[in-house]
N, C-alpha and C. Protein backbone atom coordinates (compact mmCIF):
# COMPACT_ATOMS: atom_id res chain seq x y z
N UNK A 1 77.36 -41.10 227.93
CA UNK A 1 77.07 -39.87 227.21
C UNK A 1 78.12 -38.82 227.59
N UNK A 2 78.37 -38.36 226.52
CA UNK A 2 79.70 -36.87 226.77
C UNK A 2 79.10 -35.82 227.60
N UNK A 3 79.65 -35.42 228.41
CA UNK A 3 79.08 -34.27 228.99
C UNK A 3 79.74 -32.60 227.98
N UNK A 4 77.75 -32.01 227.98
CA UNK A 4 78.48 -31.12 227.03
C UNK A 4 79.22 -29.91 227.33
N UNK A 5 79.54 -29.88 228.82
CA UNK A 5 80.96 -29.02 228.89
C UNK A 5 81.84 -29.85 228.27
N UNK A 6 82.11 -30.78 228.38
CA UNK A 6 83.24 -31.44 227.94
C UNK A 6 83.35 -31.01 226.55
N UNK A 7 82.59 -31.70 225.32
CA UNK A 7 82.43 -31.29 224.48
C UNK A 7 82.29 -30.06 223.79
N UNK A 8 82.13 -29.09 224.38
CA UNK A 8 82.38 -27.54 224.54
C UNK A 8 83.55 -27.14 224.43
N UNK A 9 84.12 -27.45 225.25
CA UNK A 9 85.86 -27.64 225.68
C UNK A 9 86.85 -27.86 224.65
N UNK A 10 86.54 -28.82 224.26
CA UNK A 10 87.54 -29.66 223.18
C UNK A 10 87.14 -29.07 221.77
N UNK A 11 85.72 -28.46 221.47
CA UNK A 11 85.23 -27.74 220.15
C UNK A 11 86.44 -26.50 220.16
N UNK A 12 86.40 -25.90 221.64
CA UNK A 12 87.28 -24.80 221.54
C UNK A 12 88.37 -25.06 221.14
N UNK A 13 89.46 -26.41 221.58
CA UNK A 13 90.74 -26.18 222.10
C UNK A 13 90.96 -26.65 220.53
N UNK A 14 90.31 -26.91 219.87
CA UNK A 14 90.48 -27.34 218.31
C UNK A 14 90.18 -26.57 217.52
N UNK A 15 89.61 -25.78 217.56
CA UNK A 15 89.44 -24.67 217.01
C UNK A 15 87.69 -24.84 216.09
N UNK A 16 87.57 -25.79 216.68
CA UNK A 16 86.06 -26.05 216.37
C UNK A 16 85.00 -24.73 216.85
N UNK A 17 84.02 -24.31 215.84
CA UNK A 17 83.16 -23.24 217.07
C UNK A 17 81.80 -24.01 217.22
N UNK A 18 81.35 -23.67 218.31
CA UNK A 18 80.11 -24.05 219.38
C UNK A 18 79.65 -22.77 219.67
N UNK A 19 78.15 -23.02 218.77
CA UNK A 19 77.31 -21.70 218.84
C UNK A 19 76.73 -21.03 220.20
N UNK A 20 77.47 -21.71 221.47
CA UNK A 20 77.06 -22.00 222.72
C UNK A 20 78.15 -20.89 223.33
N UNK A 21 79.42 -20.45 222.15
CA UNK A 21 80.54 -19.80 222.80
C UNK A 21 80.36 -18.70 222.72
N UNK A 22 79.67 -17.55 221.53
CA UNK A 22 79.82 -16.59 221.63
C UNK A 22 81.07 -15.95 221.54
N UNK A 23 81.20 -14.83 220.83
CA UNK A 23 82.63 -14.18 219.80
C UNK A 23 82.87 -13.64 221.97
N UNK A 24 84.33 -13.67 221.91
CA UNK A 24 85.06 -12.82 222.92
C UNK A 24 84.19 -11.56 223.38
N UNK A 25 84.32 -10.64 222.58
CA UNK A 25 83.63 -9.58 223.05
C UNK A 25 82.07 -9.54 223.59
N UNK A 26 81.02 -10.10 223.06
CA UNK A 26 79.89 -11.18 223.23
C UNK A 26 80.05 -11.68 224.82
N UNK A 27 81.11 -12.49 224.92
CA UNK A 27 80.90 -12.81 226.12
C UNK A 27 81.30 -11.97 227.55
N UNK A 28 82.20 -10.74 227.00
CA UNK A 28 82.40 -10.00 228.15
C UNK A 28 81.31 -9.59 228.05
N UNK A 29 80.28 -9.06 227.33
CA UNK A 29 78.89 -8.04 227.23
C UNK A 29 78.45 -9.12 227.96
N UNK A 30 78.15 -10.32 228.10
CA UNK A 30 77.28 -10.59 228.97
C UNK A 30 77.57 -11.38 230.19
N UNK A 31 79.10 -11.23 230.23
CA UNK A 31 79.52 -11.88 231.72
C UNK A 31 78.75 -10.79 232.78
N UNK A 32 79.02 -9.55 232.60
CA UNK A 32 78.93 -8.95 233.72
C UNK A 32 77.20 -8.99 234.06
N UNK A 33 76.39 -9.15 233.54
CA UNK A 33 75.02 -9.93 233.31
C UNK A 33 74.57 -10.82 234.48
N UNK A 34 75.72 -11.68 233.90
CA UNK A 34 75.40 -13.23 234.90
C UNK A 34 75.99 -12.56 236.33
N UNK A 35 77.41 -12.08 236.55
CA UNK A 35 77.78 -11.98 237.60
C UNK A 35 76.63 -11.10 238.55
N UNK A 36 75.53 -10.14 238.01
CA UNK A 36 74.71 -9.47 238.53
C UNK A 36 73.68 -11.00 239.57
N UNK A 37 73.59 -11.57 238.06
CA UNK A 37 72.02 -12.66 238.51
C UNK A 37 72.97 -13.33 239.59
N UNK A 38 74.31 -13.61 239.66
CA UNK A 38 74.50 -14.53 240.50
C UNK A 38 74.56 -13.66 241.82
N UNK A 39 75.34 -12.77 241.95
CA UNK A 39 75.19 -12.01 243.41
C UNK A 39 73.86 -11.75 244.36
N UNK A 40 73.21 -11.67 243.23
CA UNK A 40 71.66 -11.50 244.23
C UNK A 40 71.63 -12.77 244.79
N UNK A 41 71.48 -13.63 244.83
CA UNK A 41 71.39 -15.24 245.78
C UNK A 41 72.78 -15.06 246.24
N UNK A 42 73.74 -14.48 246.27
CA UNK A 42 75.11 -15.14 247.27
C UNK A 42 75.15 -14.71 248.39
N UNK A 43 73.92 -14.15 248.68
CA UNK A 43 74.19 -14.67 250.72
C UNK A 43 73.29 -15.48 250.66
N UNK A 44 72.52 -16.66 250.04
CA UNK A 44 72.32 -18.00 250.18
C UNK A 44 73.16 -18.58 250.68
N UNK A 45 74.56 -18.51 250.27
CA UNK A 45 75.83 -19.11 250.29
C UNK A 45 76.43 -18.70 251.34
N UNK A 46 76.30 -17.12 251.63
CA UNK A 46 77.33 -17.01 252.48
C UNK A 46 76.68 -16.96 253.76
N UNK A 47 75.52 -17.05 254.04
CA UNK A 47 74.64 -17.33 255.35
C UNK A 47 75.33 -18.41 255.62
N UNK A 48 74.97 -19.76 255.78
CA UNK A 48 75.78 -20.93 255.57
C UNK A 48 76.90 -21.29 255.89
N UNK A 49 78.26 -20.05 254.85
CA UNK A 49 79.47 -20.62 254.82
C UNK A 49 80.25 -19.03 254.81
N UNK A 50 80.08 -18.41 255.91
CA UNK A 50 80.66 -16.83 255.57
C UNK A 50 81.79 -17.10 255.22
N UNK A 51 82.86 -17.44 255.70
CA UNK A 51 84.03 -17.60 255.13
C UNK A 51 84.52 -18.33 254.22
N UNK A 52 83.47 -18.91 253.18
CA UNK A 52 84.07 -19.48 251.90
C UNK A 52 84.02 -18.21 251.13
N UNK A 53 85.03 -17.86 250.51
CA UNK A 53 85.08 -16.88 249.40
C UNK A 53 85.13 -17.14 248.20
N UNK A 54 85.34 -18.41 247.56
CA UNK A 54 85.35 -18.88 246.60
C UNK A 54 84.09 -18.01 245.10
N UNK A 55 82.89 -17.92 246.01
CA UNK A 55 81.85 -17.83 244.97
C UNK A 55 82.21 -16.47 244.63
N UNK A 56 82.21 -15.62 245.70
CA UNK A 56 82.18 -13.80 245.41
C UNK A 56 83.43 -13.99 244.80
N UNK A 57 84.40 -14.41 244.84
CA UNK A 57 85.42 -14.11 244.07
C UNK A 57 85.44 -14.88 242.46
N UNK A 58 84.40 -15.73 242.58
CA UNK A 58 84.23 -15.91 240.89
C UNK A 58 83.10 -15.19 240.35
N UNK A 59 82.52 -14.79 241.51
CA UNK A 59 81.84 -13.25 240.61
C UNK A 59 82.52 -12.16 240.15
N UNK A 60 83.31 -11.81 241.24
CA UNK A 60 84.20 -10.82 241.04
C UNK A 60 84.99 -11.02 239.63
N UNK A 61 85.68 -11.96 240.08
CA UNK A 61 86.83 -12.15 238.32
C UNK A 61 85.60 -12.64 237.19
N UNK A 62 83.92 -12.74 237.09
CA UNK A 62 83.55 -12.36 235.94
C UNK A 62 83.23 -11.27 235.94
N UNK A 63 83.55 -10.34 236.65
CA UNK A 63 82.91 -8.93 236.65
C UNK A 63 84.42 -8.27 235.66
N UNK A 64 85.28 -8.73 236.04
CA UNK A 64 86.80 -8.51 236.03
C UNK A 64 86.73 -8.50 234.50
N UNK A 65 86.43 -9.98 234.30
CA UNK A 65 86.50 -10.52 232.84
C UNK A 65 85.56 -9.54 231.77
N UNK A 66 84.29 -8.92 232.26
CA UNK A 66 83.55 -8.25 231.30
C UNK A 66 84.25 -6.94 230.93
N UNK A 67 85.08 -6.51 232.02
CA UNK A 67 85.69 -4.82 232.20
C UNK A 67 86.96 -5.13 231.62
N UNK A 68 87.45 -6.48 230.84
CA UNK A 68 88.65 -6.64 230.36
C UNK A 68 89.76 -6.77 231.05
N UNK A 69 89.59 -7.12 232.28
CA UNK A 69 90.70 -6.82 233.18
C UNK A 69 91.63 -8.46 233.07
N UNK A 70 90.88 -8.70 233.06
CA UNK A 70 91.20 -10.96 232.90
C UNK A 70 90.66 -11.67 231.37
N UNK A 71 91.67 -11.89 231.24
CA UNK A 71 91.45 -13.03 229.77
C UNK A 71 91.02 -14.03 229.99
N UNK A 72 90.54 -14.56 228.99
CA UNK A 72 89.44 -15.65 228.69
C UNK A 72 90.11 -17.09 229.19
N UNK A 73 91.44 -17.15 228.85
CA UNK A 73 92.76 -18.21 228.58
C UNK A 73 92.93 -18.30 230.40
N UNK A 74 92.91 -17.31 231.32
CA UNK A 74 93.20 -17.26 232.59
C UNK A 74 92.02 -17.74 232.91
N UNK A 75 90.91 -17.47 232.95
CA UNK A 75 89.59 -17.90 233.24
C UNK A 75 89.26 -19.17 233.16
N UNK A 76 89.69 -19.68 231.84
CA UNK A 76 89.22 -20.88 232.05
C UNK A 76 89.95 -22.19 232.44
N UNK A 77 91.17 -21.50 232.79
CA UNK A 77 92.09 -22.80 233.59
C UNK A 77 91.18 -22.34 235.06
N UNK A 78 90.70 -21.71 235.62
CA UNK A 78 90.00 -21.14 236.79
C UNK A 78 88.49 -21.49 236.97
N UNK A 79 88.24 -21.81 236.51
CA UNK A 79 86.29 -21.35 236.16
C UNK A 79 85.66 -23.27 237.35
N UNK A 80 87.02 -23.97 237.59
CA UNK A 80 85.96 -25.21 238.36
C UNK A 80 86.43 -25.00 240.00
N UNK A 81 87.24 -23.71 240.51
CA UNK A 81 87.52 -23.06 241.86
C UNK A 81 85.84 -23.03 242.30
N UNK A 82 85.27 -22.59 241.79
CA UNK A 82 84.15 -22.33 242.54
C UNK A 82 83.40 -23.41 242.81
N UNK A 83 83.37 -24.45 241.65
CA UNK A 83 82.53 -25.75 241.63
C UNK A 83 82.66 -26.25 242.89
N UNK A 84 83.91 -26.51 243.86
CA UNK A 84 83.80 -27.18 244.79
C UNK A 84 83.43 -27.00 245.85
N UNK A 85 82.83 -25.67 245.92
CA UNK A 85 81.97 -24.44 247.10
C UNK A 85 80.67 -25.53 247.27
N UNK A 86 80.54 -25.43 246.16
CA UNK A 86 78.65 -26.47 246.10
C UNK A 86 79.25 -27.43 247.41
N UNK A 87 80.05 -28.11 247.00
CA UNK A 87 79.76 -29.34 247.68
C UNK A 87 80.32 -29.23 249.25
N UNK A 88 80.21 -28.07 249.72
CA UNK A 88 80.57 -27.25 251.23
C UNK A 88 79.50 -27.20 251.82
N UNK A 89 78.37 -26.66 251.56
CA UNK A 89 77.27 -26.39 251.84
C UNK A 89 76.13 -27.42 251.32
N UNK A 90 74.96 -27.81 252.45
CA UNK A 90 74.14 -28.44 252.26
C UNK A 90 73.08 -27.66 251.95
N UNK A 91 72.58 -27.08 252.07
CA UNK A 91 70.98 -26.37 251.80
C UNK A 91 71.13 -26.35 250.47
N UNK A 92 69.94 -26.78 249.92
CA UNK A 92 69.75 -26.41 248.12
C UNK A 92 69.92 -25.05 247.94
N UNK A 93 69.41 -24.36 248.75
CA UNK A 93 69.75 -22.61 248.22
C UNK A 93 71.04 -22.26 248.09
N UNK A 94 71.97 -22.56 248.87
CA UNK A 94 73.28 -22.54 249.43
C UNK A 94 73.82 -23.23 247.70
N UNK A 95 73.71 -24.18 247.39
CA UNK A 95 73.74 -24.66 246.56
C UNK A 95 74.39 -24.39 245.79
N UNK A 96 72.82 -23.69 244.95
CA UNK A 96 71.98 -23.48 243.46
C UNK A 96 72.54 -22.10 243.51
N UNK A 97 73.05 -21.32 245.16
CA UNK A 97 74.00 -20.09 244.67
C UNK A 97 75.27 -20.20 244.33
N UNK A 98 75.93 -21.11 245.32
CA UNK A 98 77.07 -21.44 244.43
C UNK A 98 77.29 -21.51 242.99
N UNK A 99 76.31 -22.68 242.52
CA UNK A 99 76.57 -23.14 241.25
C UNK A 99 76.56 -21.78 239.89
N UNK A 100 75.53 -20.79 240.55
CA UNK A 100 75.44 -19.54 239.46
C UNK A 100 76.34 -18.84 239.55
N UNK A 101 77.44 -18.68 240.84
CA UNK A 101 78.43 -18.13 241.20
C UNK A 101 79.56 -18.82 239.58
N UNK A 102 79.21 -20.38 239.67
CA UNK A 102 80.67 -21.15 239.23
C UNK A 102 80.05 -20.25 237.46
N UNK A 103 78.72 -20.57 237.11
CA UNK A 103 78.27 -20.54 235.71
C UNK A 103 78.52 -18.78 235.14
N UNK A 104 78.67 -18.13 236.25
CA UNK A 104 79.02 -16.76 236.02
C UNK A 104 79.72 -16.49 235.28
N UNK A 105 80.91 -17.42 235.93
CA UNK A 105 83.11 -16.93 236.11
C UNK A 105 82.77 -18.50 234.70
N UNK A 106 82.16 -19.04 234.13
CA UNK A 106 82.23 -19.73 233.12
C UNK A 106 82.06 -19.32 231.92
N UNK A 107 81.30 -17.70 231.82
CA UNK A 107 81.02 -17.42 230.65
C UNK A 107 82.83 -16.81 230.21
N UNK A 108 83.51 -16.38 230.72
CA UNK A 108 84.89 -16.74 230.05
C UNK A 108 84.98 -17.50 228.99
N UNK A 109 84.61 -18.71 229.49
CA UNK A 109 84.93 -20.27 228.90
C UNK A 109 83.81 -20.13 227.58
N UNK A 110 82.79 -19.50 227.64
CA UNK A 110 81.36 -19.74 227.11
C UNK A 110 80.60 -19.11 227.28
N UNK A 111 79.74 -18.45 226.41
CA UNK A 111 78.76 -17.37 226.53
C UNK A 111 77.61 -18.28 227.09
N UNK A 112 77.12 -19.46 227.15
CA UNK A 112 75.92 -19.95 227.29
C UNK A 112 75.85 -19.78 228.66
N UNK A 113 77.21 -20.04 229.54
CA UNK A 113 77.12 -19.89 230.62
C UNK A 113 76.38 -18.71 231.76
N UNK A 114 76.01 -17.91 231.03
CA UNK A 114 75.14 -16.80 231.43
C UNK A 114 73.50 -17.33 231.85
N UNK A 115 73.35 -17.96 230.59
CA UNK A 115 72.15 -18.16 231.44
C UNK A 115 71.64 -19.83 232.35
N UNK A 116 73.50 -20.03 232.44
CA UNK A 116 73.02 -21.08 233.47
C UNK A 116 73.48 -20.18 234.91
N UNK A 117 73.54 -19.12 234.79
CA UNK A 117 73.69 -18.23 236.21
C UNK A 117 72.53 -18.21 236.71
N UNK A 118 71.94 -17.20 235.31
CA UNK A 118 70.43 -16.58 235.69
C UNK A 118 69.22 -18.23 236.09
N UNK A 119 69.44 -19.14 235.71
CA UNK A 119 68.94 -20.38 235.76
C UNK A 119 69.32 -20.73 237.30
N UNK A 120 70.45 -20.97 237.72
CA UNK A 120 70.75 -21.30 238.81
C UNK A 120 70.25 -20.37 239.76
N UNK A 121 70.38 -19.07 240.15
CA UNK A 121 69.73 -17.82 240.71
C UNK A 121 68.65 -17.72 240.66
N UNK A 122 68.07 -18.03 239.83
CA UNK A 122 66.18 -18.44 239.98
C UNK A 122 66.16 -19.39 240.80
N UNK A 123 66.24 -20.69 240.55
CA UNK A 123 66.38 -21.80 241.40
C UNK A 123 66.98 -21.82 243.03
N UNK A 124 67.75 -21.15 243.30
CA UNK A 124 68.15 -20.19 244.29
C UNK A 124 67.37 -19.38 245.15
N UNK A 125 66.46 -18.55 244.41
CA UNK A 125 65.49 -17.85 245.10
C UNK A 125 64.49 -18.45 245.16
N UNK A 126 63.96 -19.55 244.26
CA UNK A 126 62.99 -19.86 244.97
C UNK A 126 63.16 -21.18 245.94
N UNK A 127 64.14 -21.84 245.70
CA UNK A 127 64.30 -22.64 247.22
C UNK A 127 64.56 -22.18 248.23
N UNK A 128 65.24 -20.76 248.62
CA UNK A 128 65.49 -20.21 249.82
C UNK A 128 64.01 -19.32 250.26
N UNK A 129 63.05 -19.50 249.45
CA UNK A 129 61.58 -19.06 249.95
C UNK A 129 60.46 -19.70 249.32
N UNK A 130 60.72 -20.99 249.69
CA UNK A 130 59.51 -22.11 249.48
C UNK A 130 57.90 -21.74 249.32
N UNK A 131 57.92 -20.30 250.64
CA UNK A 131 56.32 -20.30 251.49
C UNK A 131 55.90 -18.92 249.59
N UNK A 132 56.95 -18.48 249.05
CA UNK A 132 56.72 -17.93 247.93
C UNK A 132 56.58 -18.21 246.81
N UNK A 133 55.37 -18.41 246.10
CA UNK A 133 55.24 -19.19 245.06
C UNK A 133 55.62 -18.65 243.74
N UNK A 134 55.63 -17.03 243.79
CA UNK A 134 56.09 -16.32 243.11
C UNK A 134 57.93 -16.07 242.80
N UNK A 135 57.96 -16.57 243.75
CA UNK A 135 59.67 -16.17 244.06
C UNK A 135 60.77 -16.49 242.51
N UNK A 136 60.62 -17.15 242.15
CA UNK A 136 61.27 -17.78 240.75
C UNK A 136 61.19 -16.54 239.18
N UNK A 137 59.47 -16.85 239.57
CA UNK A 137 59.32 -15.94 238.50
C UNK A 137 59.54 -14.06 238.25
N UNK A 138 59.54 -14.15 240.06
CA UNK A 138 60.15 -12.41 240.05
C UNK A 138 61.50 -12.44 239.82
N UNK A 139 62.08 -13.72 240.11
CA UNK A 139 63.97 -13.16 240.14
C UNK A 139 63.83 -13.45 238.18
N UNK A 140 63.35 -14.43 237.75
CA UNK A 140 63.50 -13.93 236.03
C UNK A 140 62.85 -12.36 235.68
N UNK A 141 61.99 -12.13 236.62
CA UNK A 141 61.54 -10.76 236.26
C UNK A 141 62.72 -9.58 236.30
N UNK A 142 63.35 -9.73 237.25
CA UNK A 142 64.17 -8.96 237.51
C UNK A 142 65.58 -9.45 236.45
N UNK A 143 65.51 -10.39 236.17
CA UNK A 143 66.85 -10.47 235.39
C UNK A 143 66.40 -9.73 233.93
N UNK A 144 65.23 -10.29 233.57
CA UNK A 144 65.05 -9.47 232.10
C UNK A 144 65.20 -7.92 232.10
N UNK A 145 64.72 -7.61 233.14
CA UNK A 145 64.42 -6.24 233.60
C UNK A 145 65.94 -5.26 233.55
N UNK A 146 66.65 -5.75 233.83
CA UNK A 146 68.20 -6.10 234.22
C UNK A 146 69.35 -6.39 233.00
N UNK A 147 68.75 -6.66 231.66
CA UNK A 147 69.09 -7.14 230.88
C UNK A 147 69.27 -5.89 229.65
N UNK A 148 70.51 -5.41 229.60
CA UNK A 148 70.50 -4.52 228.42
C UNK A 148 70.30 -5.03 227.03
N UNK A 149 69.95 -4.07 226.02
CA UNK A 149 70.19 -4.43 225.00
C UNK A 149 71.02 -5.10 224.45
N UNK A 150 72.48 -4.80 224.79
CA UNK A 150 73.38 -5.87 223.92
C UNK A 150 73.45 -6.95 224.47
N UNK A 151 73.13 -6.86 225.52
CA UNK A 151 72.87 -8.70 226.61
C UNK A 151 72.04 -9.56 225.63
N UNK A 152 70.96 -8.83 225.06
CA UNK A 152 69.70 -9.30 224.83
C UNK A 152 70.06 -9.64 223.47
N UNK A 153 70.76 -8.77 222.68
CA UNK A 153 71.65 -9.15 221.58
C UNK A 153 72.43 -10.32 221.53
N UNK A 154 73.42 -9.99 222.44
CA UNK A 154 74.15 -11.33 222.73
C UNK A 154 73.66 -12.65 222.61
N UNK A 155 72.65 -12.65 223.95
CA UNK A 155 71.99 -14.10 224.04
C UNK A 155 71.09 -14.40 223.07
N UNK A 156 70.11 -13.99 222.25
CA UNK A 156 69.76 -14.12 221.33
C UNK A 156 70.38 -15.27 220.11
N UNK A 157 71.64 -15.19 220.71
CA UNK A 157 72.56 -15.66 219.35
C UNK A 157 72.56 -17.11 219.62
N UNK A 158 72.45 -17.38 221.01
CA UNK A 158 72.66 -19.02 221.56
C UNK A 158 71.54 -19.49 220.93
N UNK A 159 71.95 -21.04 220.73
CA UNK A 159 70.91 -21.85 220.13
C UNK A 159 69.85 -22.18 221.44
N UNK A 160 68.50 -22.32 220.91
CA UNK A 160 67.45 -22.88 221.95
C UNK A 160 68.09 -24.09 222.81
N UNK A 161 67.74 -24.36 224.31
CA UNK A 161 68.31 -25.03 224.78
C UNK A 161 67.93 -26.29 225.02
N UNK A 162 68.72 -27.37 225.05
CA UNK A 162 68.78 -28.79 224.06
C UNK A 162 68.75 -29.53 223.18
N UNK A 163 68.95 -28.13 221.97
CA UNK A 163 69.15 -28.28 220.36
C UNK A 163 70.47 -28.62 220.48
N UNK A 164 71.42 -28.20 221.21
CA UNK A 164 72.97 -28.31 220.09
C UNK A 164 73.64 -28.84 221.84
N UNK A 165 74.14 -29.81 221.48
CA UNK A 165 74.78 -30.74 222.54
C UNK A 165 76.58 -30.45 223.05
N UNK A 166 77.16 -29.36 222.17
CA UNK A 166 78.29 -28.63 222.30
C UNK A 166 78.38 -27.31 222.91
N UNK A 167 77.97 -27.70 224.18
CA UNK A 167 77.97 -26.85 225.49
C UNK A 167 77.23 -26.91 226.48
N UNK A 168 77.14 -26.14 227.63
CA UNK A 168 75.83 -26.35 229.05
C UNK A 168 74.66 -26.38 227.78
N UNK A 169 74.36 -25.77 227.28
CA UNK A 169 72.70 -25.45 226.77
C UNK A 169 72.38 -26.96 226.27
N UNK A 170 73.23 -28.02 225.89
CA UNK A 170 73.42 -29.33 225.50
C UNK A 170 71.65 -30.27 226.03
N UNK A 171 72.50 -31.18 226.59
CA UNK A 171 70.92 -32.46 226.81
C UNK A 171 71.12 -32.80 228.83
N UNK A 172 72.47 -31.46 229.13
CA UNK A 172 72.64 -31.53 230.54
C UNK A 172 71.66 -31.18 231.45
N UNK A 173 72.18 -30.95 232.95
CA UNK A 173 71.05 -30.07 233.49
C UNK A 173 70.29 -28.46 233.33
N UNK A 174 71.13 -28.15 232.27
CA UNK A 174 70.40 -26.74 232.44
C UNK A 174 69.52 -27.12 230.65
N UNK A 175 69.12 -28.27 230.14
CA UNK A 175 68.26 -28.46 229.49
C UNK A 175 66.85 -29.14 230.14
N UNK A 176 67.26 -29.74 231.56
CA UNK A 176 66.10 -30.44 232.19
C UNK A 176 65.41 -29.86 233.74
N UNK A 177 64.10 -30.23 233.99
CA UNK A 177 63.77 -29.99 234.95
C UNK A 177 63.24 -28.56 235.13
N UNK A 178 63.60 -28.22 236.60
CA UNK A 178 63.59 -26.66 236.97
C UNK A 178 64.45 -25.68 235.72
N UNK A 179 65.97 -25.89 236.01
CA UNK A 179 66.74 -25.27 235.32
C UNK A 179 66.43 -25.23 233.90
N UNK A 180 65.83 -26.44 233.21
CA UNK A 180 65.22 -26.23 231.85
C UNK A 180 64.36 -25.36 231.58
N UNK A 181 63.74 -25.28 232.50
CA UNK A 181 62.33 -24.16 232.50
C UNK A 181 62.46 -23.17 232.18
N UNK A 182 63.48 -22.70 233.41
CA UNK A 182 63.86 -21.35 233.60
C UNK A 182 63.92 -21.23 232.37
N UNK A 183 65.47 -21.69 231.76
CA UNK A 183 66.16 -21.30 230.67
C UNK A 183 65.42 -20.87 229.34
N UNK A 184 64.48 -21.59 229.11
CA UNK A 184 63.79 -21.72 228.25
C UNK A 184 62.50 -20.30 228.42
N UNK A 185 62.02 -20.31 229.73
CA UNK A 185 60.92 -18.66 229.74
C UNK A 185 62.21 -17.24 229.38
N UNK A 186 63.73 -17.73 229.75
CA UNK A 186 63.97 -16.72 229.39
C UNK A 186 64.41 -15.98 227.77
N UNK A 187 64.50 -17.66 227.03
CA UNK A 187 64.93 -17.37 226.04
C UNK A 187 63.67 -17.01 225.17
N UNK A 188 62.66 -17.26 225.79
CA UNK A 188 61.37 -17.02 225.10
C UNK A 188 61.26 -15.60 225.31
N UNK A 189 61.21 -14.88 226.59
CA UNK A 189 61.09 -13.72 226.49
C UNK A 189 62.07 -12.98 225.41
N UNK A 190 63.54 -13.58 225.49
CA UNK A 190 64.21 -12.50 225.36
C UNK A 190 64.18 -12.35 223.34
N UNK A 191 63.89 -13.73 222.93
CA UNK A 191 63.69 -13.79 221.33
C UNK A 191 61.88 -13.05 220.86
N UNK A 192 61.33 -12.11 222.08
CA UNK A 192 60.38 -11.29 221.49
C UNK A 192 60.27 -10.35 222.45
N UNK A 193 59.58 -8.91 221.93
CA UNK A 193 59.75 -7.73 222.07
C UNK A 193 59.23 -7.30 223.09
N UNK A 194 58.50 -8.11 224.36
CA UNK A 194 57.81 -8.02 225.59
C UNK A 194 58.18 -8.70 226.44
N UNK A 195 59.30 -8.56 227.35
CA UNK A 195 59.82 -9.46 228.35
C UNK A 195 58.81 -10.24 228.77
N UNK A 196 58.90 -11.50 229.67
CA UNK A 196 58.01 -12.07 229.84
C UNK A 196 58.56 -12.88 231.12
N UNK A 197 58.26 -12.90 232.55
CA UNK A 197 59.35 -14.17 232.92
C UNK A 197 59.16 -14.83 233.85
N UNK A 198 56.90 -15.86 233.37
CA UNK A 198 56.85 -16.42 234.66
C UNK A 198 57.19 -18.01 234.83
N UNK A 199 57.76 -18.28 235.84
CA UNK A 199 57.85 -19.94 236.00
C UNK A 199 57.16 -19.88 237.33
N UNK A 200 56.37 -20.85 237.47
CA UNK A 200 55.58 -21.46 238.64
C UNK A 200 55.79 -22.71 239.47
């Protein structure tokens, strides 16, 4: 089976569009979004591994990327620097922050990538506080909460996730499991007029 970054990838470099990409401007409105959801879990990461810098600095350059400072074209020869942080650190929290760190500095590449931040950062908080059963569903609380209008605009536009197989939102991990969940209470909240954002 193709992996649907892959397929994401190659829609772009052809000039194919993947409703998963979101117009340029679209995706700076909601990089700086994700880079929020991902910082809250990155001292998961940096408890662990203080001196990997890898993740804060792919927060940083999507923070970069929303304020226009970095193009999309620079980003995404860049966007798998962070991927290899994950595999530094053992603790799932340590992780699942990395990985929202990498999905941050990806919305460059892809607007969907936003809410495999906020997905990963849930997952994040609630493995780094097990004894909290609530823990998951407050960090979506706080991301909706967190979520401006044109964010909400923005994401809106992505297809439901594991409808369209040309990008993360595809039949990957952020369509299954935990990360499916998430993804899915948030797109539910955010496609009606009362945030909503519990996972258990």
């Amino acid at each position: 089976m193709k992996d649907p970054e892959h397929v994401g990838a190659v829609c772009e470099n052809f000039g194919m569009s993947s409703p998963q990409s979101l117009s340029e401007a679209d995706r700076r409105i909601v990089a700086a979004w994700a880079a929020d959801c991902a910082e809250r879990v990155l001292v998961f990461f940096e408890t662990e591994a203080p001196t990997d810098g890898r993740p804060r600095d792919a927060i940083a350059r999507a923070r970069a990327f929303a304020h226009g400072e970095l193009d999309a074209a620079g980003e995404i020869r860049r966007r798998f620097r962070v991927a290899r942080a994950a595999h530094s650190v053992s603790s799932p929290a340590a992780v699942a922050a990395a990985r929202a760190a990498g999905q941050a500095s990806g919305v460059a590449h892809m607007g969907a990538h936003a809410l495999g931040a906020a997905a990963y950062a849930a997952k994040a908080a609630g493995l780094a506080t097990p004894d909290q059963p609530t823990a998951i569903s407050d960090e979506i609380s706080w991301q909706l909460a967190n979520m401006s209008a044109e964010v909400r605009a923005a994401l809106r536009q992505l297809p439901p996730v594991g409808e369209d197989s040309a990008g993360p939102l595809g039949s990957g991990l952020l369509a299954s499991g935990l990360l499916g969940s998430i993804v899915r209470k948030i797109q539910a909240a955010i496609g009606s007029s009362t945030p909503q954002g519990g996972v258990r």
